[in-house]
N, C-alpha and C. Protein backbone atom coordinates (compact mmCIF):
# COMPACT_ATOMS: atom_id res chain seq x y z
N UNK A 1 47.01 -12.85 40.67
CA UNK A 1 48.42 -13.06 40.89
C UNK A 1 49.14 -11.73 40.76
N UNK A 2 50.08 -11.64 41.52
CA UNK A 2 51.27 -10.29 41.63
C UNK A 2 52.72 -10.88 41.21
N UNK A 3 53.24 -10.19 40.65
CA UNK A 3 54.86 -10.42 40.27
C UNK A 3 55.39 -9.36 41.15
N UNK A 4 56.50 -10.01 41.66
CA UNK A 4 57.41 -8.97 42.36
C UNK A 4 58.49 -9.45 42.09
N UNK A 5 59.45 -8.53 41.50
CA UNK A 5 61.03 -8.63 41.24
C UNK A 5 62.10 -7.83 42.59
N UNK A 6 63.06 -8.22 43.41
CA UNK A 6 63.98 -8.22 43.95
C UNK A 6 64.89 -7.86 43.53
N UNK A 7 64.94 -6.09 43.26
CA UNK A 7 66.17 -5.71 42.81
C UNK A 7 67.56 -6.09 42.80
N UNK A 8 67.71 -6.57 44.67
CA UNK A 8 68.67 -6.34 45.13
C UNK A 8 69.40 -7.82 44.67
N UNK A 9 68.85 -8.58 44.04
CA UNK A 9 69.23 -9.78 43.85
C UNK A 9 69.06 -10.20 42.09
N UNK A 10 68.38 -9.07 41.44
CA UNK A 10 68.58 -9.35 40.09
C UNK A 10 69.96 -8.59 39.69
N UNK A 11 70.23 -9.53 38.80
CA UNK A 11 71.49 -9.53 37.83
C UNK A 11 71.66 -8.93 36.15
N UNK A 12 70.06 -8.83 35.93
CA UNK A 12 69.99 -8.14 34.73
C UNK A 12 70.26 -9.22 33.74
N UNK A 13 69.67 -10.69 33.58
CA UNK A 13 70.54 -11.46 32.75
C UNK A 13 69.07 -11.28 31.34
N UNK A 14 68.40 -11.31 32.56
CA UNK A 14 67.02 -11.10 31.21
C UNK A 14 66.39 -12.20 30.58
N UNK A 15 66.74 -13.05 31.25
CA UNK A 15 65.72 -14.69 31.00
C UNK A 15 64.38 -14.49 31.23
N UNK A 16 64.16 -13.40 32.05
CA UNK A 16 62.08 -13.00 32.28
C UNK A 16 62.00 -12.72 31.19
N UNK A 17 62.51 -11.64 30.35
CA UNK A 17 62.25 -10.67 29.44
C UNK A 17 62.33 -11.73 28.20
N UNK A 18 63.04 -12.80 27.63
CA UNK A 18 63.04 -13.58 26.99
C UNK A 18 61.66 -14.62 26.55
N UNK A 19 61.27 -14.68 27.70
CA UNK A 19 60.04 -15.88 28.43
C UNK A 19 58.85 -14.97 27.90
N UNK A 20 58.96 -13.59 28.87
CA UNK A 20 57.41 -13.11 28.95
C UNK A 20 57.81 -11.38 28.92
N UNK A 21 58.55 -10.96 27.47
CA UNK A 21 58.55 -9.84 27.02
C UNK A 21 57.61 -8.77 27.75
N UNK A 22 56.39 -9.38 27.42
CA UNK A 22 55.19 -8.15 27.93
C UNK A 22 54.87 -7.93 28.75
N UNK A 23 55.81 -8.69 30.56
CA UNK A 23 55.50 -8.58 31.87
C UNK A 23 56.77 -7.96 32.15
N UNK A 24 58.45 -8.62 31.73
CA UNK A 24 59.36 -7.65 31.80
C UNK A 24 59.88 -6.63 30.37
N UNK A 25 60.78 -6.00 31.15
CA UNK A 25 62.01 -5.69 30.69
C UNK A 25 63.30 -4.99 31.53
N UNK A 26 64.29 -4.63 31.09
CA UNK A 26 65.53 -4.54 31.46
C UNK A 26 65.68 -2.65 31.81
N UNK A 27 65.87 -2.29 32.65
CA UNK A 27 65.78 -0.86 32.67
C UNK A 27 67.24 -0.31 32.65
N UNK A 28 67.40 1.28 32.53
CA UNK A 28 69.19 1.32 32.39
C UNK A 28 69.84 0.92 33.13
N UNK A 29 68.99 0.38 34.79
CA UNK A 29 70.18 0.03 35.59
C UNK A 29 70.95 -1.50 35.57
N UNK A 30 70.42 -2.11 34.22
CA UNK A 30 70.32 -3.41 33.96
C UNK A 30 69.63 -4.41 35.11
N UNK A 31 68.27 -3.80 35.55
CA UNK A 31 67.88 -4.51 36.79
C UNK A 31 66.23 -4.80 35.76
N UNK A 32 66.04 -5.86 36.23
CA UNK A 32 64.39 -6.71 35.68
C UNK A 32 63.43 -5.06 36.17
N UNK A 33 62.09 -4.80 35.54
CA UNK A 33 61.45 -3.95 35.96
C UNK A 33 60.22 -4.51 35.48
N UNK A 34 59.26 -4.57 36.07
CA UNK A 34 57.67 -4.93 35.40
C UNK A 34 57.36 -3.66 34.82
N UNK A 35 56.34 -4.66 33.38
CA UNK A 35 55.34 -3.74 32.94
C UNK A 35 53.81 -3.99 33.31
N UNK A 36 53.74 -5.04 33.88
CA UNK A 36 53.03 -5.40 34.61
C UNK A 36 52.59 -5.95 35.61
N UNK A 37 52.25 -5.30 36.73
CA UNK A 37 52.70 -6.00 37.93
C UNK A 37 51.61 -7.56 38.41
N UNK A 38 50.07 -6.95 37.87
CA UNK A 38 49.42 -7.41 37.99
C UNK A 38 49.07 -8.75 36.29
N UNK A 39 49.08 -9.33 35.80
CA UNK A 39 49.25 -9.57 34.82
C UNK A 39 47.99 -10.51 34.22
N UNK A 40 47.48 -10.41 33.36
CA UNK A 40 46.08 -11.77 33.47
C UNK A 40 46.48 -13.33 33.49
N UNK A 41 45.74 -13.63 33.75
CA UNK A 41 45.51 -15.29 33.91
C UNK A 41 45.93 -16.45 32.84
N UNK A 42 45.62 -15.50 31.49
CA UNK A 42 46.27 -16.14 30.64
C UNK A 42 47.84 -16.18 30.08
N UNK A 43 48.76 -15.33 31.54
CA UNK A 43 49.64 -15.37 31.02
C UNK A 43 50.67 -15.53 32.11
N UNK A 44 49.95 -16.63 32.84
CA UNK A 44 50.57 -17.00 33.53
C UNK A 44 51.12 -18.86 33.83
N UNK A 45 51.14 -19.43 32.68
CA UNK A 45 52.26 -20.04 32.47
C UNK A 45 53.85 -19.78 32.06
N UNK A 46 53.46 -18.47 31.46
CA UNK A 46 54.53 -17.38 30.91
C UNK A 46 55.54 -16.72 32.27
N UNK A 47 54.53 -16.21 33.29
CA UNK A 47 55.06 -15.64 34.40
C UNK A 47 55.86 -17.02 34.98
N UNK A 48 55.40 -18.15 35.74
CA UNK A 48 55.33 -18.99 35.89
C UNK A 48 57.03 -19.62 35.76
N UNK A 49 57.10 -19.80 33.86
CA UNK A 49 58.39 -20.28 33.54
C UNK A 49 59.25 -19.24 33.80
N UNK A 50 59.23 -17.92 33.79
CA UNK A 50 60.18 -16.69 33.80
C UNK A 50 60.70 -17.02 35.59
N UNK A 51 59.86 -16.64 36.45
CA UNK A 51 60.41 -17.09 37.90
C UNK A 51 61.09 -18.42 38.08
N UNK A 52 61.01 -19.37 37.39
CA UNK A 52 61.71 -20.69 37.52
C UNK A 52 63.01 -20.77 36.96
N UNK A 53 63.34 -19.69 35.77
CA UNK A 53 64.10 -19.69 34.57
C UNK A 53 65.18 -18.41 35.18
N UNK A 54 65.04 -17.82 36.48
CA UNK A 54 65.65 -16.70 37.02
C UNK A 54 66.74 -17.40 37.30
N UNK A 55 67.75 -16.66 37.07
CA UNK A 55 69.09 -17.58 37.43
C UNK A 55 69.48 -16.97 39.21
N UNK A 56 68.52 -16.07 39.24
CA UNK A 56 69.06 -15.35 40.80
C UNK A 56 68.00 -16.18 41.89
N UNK A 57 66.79 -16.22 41.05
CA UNK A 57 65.53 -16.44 41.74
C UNK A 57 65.09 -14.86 42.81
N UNK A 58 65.15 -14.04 41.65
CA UNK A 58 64.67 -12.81 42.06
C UNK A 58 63.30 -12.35 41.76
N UNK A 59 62.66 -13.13 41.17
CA UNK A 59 61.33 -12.96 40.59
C UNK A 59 60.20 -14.25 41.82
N UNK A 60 59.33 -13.66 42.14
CA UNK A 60 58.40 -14.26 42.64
C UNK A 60 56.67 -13.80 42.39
N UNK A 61 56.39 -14.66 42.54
CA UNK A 61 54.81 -14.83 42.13
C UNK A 61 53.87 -15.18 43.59
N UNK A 62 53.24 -14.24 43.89
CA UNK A 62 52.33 -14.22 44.92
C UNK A 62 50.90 -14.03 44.28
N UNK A 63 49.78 -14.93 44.70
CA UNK A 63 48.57 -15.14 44.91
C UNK A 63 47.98 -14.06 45.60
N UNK A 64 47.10 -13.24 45.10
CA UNK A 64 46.35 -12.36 45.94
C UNK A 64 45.12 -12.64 46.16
């Protein structure tokens, strides 16, 4: 699985970063930034609720 965040549509509210700390965080431009783009398996119920929990729906989860 891949995470990809949509700058142009995040808001910086930080509900990923809440959910799944260790995949986001908030950078100075107050925009979502991965720390991991690629993330393991076990932590993806985590990814999972963070993209559902986006209030922009700027976060998506693609299958590779």
């Amino acid at each position: 699985m891949r995470v990809v965040v949509d700058h142009d549509l995040c808001e910086g509210n930080a509900e990923c970063v809440k959910i799944a700390p260790g995949i986001f965080t908030v950078g100075d431009d107050d925009r979502a930034r991965l720390l991991v783009e690629t993330p393991p398996e076990a932590l993806r119920a985590a990814v999972e609720r963070a993209v559902q929990r986006c209030p922009r729906q700027a976060i998506a989860l693609h299958e590779d």
